[in-house]
Protein backbone atom coordinates (compact mmCIF):
# COMPACT_ATOMS: atom_id res chain seq x y z
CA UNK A 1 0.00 0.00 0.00
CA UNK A 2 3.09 2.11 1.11
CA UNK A 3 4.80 1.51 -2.40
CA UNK A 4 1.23 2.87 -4.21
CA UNK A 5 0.74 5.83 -2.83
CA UNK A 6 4.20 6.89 -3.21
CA UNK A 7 4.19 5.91 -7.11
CA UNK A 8 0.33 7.83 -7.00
CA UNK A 9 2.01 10.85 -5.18
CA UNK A 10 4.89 10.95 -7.34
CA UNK A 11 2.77 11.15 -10.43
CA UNK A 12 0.73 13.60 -9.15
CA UNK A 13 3.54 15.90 -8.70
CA UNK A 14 4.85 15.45 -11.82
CA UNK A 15 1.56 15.81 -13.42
CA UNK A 16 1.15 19.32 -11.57
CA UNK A 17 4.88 20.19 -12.53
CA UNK A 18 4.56 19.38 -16.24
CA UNK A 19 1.97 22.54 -16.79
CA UNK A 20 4.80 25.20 -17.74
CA UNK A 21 7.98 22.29 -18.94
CA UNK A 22 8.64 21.19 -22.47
CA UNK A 23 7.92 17.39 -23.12
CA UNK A 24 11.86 16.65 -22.46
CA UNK A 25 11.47 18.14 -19.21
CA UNK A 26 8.80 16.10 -18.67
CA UNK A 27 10.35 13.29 -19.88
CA UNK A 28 13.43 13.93 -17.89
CA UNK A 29 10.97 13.68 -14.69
CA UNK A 30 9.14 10.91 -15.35
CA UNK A 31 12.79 9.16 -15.78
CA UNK A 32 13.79 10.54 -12.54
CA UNK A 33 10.60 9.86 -11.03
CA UNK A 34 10.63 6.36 -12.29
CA UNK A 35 13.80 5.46 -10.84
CA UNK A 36 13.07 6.86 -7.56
CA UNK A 37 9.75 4.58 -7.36
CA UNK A 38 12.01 1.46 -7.83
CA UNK A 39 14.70 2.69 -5.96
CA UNK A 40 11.94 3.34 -2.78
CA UNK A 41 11.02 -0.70 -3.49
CA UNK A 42 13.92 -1.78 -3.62
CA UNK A 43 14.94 0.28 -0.16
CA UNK A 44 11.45 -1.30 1.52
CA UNK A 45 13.00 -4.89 0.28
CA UNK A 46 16.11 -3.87 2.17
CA UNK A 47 14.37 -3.21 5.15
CA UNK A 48 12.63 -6.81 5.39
CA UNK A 49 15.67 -9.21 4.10
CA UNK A 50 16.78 -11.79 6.58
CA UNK A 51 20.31 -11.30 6.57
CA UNK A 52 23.08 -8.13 6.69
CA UNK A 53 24.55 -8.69 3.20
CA UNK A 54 21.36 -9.21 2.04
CA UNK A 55 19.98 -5.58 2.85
CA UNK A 56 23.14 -4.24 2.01
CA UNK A 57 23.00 -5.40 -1.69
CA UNK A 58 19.67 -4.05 -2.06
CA UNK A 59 20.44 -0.80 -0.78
CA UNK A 60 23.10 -0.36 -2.97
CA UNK A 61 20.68 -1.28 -5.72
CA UNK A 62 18.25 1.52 -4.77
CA UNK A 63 21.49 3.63 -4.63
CA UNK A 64 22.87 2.61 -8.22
CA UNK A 65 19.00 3.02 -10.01
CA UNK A 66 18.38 6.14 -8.48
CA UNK A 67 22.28 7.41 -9.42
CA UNK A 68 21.14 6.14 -12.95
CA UNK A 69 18.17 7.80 -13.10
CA UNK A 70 19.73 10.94 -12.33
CA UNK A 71 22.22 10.83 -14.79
CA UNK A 72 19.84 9.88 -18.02
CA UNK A 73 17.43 12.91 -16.53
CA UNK A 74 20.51 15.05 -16.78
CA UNK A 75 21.30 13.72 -20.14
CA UNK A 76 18.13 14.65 -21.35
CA UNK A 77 17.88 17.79 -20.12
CA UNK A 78 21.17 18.59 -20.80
CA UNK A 79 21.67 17.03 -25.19
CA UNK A 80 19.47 18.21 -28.12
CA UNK A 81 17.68 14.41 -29.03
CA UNK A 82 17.65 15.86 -32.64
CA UNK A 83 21.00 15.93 -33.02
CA UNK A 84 23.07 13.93 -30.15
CA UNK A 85 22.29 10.21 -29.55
CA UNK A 86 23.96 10.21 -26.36
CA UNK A 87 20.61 9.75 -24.72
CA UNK A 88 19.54 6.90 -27.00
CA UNK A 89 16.74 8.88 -28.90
């Protein structure tokens, strides 16, 4: 239930920031907010594994897909998808 209403609120914020952003903006959030929602899952897995190395894997999981997420938002925001294929557009 936890892991819905975070996607739900997530969405909703981005929803009510797209108004005044260009669709890569938007895009760029939606990838951001994306990898936050599976980075938050992966953290509530963390917190219920049985062992140490266990919850320390999945944390740095979360870590890594929300690092990644940041860095292909940035990309987006940051190389024309018209003319650089950096981003994979």
């Amino acid at each position: 239930m936890k892991k819905v209403l975070a996607f739900a609120a997530a969405a909703a914020l981005t929803t009510l920031g797209a108004c005044n952003q260009s669709p890569r903006e938007q895009a760029a959030d939606n990838i951001e907010a994306n990898a936050d929602a599976v980075a938050d899952n992966l953290e509530d897995l963390a917190d219920n594994a049985t062992t140490e190395n266990a919850e320390q894997a999945l944390e740095n999981r979360a870590d890594a897909v929300e690092e990644a997420g940041e860095k292909k938002a940035d990309d987006m925001r940051s190389h024309d998808a018209d003319t650089n294929l950096k981003n994979g557009i």
